[in-house]
C-alpha atoms as a PDB file:
ATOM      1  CA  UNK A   1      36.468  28.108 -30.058  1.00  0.00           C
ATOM      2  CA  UNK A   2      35.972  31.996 -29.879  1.00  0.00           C
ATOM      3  CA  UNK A   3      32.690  33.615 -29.086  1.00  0.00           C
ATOM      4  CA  UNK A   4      31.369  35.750 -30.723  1.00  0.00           C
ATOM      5  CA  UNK A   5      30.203  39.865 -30.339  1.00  0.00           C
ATOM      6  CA  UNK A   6      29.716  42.681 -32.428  1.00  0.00           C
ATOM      7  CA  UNK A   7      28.652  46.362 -32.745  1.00  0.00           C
ATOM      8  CA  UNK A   8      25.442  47.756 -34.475  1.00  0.00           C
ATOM      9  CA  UNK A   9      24.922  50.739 -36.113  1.00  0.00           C
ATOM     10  CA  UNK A  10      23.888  52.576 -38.700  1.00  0.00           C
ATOM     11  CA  UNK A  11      26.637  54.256 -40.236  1.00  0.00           C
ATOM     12  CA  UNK A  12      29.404  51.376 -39.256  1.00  0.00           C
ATOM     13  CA  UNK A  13      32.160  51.470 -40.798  1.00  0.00           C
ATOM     14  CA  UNK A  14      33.769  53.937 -38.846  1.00  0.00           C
ATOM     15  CA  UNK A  15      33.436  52.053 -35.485  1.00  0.00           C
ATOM     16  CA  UNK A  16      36.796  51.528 -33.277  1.00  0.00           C
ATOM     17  CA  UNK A  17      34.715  48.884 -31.110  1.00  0.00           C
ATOM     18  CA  UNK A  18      36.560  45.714 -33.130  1.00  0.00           C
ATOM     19  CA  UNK A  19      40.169  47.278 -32.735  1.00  0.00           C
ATOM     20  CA  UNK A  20      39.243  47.963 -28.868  1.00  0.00           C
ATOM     21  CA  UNK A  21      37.937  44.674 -27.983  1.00  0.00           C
ATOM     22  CA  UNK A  22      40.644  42.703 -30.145  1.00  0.00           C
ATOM     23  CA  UNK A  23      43.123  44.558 -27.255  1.00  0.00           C
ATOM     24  CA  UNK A  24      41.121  43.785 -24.393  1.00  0.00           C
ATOM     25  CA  UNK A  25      40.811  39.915 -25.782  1.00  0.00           C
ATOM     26  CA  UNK A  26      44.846  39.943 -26.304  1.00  0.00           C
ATOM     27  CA  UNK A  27      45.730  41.827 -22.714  1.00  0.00           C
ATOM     28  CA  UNK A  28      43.010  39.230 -20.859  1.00  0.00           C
ATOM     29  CA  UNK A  29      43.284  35.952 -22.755  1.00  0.00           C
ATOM     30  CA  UNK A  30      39.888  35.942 -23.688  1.00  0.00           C
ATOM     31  CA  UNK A  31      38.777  33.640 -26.334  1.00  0.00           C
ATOM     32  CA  UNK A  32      36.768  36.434 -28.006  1.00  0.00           C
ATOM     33  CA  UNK A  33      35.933  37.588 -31.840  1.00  0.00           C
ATOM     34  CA  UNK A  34      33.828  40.655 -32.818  1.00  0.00           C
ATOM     35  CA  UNK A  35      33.173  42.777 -35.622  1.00  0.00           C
ATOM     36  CA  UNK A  36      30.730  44.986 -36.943  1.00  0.00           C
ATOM     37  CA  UNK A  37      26.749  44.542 -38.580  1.00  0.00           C
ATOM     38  CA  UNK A  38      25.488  47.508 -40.195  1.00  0.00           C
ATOM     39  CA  UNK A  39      22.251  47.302 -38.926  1.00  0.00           C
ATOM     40  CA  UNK A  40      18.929  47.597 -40.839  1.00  0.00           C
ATOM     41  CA  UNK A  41      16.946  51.280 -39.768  1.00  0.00           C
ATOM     42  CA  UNK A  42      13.461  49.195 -40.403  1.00  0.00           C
ATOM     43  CA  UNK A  43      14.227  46.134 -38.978  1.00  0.00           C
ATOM     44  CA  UNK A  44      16.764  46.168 -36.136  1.00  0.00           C
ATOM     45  CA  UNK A  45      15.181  43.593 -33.696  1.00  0.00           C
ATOM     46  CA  UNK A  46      15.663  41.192 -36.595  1.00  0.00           C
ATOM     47  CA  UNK A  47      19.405  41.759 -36.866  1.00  0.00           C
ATOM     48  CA  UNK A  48      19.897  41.296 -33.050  1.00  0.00           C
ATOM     49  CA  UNK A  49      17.386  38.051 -33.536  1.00  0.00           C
ATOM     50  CA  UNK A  50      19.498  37.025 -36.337  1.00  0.00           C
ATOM     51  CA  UNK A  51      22.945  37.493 -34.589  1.00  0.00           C
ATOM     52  CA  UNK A  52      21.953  35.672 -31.846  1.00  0.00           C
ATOM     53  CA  UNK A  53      20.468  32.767 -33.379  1.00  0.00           C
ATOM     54  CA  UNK A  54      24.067  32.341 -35.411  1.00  0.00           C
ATOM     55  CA  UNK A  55      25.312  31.718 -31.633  1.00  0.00           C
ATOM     56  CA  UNK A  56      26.329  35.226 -30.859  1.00  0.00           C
ATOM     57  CA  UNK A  57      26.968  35.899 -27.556  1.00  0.00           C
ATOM     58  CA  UNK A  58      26.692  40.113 -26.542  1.00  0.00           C
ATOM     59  CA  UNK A  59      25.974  43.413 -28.897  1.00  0.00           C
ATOM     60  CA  UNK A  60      27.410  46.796 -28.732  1.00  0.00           C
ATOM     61  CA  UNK A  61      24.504  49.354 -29.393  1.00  0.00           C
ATOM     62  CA  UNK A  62      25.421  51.810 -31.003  1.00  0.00           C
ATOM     63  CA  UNK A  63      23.486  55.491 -33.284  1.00  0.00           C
ATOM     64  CA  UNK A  64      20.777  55.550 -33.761  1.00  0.00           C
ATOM     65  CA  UNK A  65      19.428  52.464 -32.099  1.00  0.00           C
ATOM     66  CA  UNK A  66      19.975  52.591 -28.103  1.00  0.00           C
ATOM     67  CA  UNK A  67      16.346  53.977 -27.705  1.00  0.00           C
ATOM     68  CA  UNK A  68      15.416  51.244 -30.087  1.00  0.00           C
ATOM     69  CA  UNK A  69      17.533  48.396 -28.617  1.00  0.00           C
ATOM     70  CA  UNK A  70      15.954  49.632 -24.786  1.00  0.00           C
ATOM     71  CA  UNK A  71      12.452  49.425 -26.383  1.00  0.00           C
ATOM     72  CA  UNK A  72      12.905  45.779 -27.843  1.00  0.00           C
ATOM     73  CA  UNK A  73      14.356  43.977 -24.406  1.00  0.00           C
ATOM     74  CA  UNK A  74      12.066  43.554 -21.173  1.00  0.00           C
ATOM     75  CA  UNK A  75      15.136  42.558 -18.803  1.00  0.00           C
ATOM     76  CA  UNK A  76      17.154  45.891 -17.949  1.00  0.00           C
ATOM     77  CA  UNK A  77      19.714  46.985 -15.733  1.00  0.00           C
ATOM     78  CA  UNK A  78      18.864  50.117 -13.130  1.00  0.00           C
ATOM     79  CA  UNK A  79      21.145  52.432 -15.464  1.00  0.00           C
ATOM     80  CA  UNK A  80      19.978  50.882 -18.399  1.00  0.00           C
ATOM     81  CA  UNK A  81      16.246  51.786 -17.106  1.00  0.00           C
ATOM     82  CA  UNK A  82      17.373  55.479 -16.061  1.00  0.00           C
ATOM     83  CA  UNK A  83      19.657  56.781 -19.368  1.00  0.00           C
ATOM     84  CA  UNK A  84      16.039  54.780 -21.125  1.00  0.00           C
ATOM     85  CA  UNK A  85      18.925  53.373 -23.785  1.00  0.00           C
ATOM     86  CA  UNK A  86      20.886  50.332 -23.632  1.00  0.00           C
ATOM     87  CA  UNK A  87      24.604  50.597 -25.526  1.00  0.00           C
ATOM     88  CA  UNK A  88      25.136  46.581 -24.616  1.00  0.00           C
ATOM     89  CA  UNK A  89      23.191  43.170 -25.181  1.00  0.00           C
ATOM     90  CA  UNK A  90      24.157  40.374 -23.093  1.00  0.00           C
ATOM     91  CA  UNK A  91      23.032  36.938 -24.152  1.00  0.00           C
ATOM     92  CA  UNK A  92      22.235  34.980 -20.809  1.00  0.00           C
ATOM     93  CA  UNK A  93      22.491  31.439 -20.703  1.00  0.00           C
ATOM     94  CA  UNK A  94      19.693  30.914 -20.977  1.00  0.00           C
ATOM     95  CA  UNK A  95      19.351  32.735 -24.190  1.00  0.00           C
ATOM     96  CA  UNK A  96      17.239  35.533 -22.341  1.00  0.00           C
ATOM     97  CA  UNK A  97      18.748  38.828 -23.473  1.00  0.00           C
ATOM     98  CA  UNK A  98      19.214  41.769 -20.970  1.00  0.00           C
ATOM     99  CA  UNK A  99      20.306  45.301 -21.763  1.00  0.00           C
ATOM    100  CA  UNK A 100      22.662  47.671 -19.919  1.00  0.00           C
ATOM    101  CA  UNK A 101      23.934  51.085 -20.579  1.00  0.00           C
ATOM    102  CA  UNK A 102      27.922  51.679 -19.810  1.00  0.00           C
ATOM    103  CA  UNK A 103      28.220  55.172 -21.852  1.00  0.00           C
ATOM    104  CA  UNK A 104      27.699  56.780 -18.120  1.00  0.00           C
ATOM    105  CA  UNK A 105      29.914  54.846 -16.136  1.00  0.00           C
ATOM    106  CA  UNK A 106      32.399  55.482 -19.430  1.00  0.00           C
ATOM    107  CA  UNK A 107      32.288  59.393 -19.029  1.00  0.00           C
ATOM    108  CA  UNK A 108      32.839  59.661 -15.556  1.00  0.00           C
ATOM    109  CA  UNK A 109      35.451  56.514 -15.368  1.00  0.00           C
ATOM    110  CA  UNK A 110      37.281  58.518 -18.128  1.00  0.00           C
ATOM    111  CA  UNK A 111      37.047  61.874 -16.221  1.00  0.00           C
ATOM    112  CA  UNK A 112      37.955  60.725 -12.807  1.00  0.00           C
ATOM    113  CA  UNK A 113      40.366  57.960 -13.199  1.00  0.00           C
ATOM    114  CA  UNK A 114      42.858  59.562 -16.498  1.00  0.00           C
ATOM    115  CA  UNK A 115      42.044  62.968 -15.874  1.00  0.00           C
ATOM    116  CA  UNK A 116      41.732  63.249 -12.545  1.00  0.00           C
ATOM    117  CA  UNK A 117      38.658  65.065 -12.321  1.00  0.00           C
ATOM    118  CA  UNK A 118      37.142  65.692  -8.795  1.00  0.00           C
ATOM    119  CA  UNK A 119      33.254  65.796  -9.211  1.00  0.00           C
ATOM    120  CA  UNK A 120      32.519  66.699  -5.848  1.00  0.00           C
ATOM    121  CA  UNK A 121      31.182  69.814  -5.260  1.00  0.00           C
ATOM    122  CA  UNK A 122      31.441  71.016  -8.991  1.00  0.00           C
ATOM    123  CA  UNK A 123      28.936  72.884 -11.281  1.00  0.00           C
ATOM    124  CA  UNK A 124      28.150  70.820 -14.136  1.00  0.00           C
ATOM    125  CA  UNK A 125      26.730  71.682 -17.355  1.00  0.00           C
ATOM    126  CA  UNK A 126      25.507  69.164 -20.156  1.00  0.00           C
ATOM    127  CA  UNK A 127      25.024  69.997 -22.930  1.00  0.00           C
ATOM    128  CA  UNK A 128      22.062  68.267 -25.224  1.00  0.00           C
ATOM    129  CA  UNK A 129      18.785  66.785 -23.937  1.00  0.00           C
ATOM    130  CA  UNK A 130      19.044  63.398 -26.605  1.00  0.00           C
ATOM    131  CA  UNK A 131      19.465  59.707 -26.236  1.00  0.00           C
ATOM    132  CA  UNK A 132      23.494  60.786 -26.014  1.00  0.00           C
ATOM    133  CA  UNK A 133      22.243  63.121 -22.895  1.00  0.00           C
ATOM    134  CA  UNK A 134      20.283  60.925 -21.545  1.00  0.00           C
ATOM    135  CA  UNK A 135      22.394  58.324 -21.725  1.00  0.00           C
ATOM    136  CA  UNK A 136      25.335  59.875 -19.372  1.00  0.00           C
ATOM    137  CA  UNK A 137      22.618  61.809 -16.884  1.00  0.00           C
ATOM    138  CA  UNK A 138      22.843  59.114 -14.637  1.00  0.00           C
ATOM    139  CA  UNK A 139      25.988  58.584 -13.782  1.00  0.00           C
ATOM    140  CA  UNK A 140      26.702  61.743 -13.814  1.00  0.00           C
ATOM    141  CA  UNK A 141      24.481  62.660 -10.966  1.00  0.00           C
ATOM    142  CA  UNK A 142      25.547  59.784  -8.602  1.00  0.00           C
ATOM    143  CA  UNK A 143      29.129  61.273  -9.340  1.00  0.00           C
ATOM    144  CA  UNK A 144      27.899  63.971  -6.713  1.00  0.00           C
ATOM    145  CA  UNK A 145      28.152  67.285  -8.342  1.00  0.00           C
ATOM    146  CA  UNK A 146      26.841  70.388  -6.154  1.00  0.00           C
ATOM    147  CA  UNK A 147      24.702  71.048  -9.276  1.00  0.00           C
ATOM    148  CA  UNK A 148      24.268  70.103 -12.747  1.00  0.00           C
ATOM    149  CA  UNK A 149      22.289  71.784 -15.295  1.00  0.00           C
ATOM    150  CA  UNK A 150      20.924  70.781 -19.021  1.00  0.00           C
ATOM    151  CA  UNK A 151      20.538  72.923 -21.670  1.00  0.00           C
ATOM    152  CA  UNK A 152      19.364  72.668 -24.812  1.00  0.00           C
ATOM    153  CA  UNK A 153      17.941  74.200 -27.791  1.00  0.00           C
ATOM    154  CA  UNK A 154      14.603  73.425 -27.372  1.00  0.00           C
ATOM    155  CA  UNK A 155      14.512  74.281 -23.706  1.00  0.00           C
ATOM    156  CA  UNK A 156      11.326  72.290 -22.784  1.00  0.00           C
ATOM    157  CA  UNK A 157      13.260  68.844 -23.472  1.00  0.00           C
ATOM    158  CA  UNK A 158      15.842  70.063 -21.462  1.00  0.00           C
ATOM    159  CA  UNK A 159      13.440  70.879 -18.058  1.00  0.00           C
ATOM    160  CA  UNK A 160      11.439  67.721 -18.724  1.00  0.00           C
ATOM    161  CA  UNK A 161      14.657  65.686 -18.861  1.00  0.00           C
ATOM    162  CA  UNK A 162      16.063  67.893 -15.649  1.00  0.00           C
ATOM    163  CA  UNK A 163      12.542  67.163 -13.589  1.00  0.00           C
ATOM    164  CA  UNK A 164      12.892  62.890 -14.843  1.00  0.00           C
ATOM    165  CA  UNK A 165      16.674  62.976 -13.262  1.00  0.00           C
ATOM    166  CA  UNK A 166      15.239  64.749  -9.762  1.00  0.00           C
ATOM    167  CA  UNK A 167      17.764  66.204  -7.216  1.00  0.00           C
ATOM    168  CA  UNK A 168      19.779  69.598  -8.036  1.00  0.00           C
ATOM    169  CA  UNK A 169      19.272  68.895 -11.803  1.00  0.00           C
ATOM    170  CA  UNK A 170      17.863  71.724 -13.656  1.00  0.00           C
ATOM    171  CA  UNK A 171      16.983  72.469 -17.452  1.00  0.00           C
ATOM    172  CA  UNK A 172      16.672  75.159 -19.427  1.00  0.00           C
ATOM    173  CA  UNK A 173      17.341  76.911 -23.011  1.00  0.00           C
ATOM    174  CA  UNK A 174      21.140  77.882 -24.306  1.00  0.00           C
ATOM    175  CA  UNK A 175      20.496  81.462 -24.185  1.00  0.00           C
ATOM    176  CA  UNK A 176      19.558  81.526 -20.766  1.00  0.00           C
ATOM    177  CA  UNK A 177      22.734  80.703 -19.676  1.00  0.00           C
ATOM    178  CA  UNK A 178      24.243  83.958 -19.787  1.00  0.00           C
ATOM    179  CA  UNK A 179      25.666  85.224 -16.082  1.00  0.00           C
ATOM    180  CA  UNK A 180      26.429  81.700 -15.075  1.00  0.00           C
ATOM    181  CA  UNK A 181      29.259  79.750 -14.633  1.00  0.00           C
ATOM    182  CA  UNK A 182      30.278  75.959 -14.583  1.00  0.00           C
ATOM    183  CA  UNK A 183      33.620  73.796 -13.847  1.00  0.00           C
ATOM    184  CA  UNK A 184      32.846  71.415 -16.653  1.00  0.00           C
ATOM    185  CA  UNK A 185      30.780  71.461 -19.517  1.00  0.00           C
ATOM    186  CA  UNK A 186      29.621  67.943 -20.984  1.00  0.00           C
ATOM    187  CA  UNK A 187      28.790  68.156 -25.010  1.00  0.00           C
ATOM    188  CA  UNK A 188      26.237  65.647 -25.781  1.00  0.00           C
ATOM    189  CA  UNK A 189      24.668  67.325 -29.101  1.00  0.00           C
ATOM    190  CA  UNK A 190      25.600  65.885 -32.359  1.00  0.00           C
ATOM    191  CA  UNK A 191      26.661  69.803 -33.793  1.00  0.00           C
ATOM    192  CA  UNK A 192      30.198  68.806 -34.008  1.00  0.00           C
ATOM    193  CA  UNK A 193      29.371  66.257 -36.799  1.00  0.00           C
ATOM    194  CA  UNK A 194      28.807  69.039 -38.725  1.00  0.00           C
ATOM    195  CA  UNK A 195      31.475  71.332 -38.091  1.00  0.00           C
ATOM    196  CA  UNK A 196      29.678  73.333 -35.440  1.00  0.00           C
ATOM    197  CA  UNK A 197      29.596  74.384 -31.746  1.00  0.00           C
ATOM    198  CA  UNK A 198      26.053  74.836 -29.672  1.00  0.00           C
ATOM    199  CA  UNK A 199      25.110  78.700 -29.884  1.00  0.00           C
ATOM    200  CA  UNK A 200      26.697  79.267 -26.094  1.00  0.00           C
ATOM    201  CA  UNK A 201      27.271  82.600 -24.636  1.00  0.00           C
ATOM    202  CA  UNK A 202      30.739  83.652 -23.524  1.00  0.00           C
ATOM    203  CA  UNK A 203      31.884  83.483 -20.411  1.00  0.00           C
ATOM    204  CA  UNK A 204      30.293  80.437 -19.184  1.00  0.00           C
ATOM    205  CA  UNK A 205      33.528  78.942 -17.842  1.00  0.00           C
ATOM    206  CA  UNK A 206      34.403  79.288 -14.124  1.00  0.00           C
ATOM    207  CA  UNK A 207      38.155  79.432 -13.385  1.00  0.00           C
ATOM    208  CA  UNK A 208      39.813  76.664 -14.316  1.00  0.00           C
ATOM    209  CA  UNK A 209      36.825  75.411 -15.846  1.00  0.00           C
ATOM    210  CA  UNK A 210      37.520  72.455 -18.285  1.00  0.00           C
ATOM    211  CA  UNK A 211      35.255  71.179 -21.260  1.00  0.00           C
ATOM    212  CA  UNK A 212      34.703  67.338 -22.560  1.00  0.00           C
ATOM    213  CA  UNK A 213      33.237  66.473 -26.244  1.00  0.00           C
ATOM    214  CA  UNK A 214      31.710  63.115 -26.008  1.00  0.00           C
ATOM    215  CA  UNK A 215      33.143  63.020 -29.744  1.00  0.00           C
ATOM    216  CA  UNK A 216      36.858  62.564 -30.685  1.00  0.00           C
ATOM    217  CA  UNK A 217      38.669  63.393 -33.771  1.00  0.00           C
ATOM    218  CA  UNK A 218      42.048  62.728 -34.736  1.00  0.00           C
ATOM    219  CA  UNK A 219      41.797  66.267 -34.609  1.00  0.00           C
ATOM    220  CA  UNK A 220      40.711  68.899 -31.568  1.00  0.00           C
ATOM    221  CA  UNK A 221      36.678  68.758 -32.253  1.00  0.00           C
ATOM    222  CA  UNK A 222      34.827  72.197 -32.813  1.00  0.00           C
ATOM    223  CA  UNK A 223      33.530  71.927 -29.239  1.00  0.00           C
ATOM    224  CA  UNK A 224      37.149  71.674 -27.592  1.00  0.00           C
ATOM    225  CA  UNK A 225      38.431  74.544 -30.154  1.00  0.00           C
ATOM    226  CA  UNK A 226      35.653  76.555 -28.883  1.00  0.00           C
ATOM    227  CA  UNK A 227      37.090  75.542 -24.922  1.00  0.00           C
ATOM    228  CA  UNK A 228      40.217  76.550 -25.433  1.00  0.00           C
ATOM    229  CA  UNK A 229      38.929  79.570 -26.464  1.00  0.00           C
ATOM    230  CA  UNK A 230      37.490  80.527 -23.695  1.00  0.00           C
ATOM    231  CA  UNK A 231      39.906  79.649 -21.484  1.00  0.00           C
ATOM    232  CA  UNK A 232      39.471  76.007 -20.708  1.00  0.00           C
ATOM    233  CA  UNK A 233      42.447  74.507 -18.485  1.00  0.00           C
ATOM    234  CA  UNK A 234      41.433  71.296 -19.888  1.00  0.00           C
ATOM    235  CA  UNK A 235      39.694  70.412 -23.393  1.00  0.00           C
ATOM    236  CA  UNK A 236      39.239  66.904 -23.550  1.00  0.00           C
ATOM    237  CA  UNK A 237      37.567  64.368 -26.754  1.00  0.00           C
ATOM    238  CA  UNK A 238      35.606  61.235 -25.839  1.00  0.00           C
ATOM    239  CA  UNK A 239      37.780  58.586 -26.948  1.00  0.00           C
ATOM    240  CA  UNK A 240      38.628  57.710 -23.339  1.00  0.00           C
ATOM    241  CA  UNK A 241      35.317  57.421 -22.696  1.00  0.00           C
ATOM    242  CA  UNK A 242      34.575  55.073 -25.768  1.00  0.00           C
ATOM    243  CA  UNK A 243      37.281  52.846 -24.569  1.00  0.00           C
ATOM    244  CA  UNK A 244      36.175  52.972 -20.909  1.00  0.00           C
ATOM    245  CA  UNK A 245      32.451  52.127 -21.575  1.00  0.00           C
ATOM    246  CA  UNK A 246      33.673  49.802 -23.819  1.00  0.00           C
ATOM    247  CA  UNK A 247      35.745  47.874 -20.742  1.00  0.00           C
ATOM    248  CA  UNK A 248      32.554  47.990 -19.232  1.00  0.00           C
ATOM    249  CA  UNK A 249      30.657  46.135 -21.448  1.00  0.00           C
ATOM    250  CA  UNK A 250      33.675  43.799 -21.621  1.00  0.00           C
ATOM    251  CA  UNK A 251      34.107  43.252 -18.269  1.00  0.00           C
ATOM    252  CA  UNK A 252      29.939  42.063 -18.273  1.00  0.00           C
ATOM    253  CA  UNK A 253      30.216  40.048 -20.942  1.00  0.00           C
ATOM    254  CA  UNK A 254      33.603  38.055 -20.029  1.00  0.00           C
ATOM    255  CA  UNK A 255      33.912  38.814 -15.807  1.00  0.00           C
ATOM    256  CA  UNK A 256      36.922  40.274 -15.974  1.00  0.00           C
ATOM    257  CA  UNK A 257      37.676  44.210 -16.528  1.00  0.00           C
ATOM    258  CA  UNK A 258      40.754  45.120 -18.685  1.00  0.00           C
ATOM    259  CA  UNK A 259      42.879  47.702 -18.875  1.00  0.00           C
ATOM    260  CA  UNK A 260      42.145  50.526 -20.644  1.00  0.00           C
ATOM    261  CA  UNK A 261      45.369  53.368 -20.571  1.00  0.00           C
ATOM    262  CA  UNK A 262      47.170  51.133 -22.897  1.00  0.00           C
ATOM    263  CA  UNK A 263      44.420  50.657 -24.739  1.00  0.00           C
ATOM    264  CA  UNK A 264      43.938  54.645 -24.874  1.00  0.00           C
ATOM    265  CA  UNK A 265      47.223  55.146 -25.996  1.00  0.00           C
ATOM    266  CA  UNK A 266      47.437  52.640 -28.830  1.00  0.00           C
ATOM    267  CA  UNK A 267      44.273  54.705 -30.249  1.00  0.00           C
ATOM    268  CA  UNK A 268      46.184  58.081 -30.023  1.00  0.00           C
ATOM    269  CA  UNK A 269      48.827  56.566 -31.586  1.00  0.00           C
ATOM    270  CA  UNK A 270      46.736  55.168 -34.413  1.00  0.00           C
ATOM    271  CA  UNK A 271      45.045  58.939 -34.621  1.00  0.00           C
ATOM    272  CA  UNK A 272      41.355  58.238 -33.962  1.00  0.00           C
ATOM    273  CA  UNK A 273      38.512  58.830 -36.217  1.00  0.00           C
ATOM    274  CA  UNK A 274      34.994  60.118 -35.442  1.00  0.00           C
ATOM    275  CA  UNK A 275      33.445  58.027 -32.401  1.00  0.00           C
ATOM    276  CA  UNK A 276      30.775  55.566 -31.871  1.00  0.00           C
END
C-alpha cells in the first residue's frame, strides 16, 4: 500500500509537485502517491484536518497559504520558525503535525550545487520583502554572503524584515539602490506574474554579476530578460529550486534524499510552466 501526500494551493492546477515526486518515488522505490487539493481560502486548516484524517501522510504548502499553514501548527522546525512560513507538513506518528520550510535550503542547493555558485564573500541583493522573501532569508544568510541587502517597494517592510534577519542584512527602498552594485540578485516579488520587472535602476550588476527568478517559465521570465540586459553572465529561473526544495521535503518525509539533475532535466525537457 502507497502513502499518501499532496500539494495545497490556491490556484492548483498548474503545480509540477505530482510529476516531481512521481520521479523521486520511481528513482528511490518509494511506495508513495500524491496529487494535488485546491485548497479552500476560508477554511484551509480544515482541508489539512481533512487530508489527514483520510490517512494522509505529509503536505506541500504552497500560495498563498505558508503564512497560514505556519500560523495553524505549534511544532516547527528552526527554519520553519525564521522564514515564519512552512512549505511542508509532516504527519508524525503520532499524528502530531510539524511544519518545516525547504524553499531556502532549495535556492541555495540549486545555486551552489548545479550552478556552481560560490556565496562566500558575495554581495547579495533580494529582491521582495513577502512570505516568498521571507521564506529564502534564512538560508540565504547562513550561506555566508559578505552582505546581503532587501529591497522593496515599500521600503519600511524591507528594513523591518533586514533588522528581524540581524547580521550584515540591510533594507531599504528600490530607488535607493542607485550607485550600488551586487553579484547576484534574488527576485522574490510576484511582478513577473504579470509581465513585469521591479522598477530597478541600471547598473546594479557588478561584473559578472548573475540574476535568479524564483519563477520559471517555459520561457526566459521578465526578470531574467531584464538580466541579460544588463549584462548578467548568468540568468537563471527557479525550477531548480522547485525541484530541490521539493527533494527536501522528500527526503523528510521518506529518509532518503533523491536525485534531483535528472529530475531537472526531465522538466526542461517537458518545457515547464509557471512555478509553485
Amino acid at each position: 500500500m502507497s502513502d499518501h501526500y499532496a500539494v495545497i494551493g490556491n490556484p492548483i492546477g498548474h503545480s509540477k509537485s505530482p510529476q516531481i515526486h512521481a520521479a523521486f518515488a520511481r528513482q528511490t522505490g518509494e511506495r508513495v502517491e500524491y496529487g494535488r487539493i485546491l485548497g479552500s481560502l476560508e477554511d484551509f486548516p480544515g482541508d489539512v484536518r481533512a487530508f489527514v484524517a483520510d490517512g494522509g501522510r505529509g503536505l506541500n504548502v504552497t500560495v498563498p497559504f505558508k503564512q497560514e499553514a505556519w500560523a495553524l501548527l505549534a511544532d516547527r522546525s528552526d527554519r520553519a520558525e525564521a522564514a515564519g512560513a512552512v512549505n511542508t507538513i509532516i504527519v508524525l506518528d503520532d499524528g502530531r503535525l510539524r511544519g518545516d520550510n525547504t524553499d531556502g535550503i532549495g535556492l541555495v542547493r540549486d545555486l551552489r550545487d548545479h550552478h556552481g555558485f560560490d556565496f562566500a564573500g558575495k554581495r547579495l541583493l533580494l529582491l521582495g520583502a513577502g512570505g516568498a522573501a521571507r521564506g529564502v532569508l534564512p538560508a540565504l544568510v547562513d550561506a555566508g554572503p559578505a552582505a546581503l541587502t532587501i529591497a522593496n517597494r515599500t521600503p519600511t517592510k524591507a528594513v523591518d524584515l533586514a533588522a528581524a534577519a540581524g547580521g550584515e542584512v540591510g533594507g531599504c527602498g528600490f530607488e535607493a539602490l542607485a550607485g550600488r552594485r551586487f553579484d547576484l540578485i534574488i527576485n522574490a516579488t510576484s511582478s513577473g506574474l504579470g509581465g513585469d520587472v521591479p522598477p530597478l535602476p541600471d547598473g546594479l550588476l557588478a561584473a559578472d554579476g548573475w540574476v535568479y527568478d524564483m519563477v520559471y517559465g517555459d520561457v526566459p521570465t521578465p526578470f531574467c530578460r531584464w538580466g541579460r540586459g544588463q549584462g548578467a553572465a548568468r540568468a537563471l529561473d527557479g525550477l531548480g529550486m522547485l525541484v530541490e526544495q521539493a527533494a527536501e521535503s522528500f527526503r523528510l518525509w521518506r529518509g532518503v534524499r533523491p536525485q534531483t539533475a535528472p529530475v531537472i532535466a526531465m522538466l526542461r525537457g517537458d518545457g515547464a510552466a509557471m512555478g509553485d
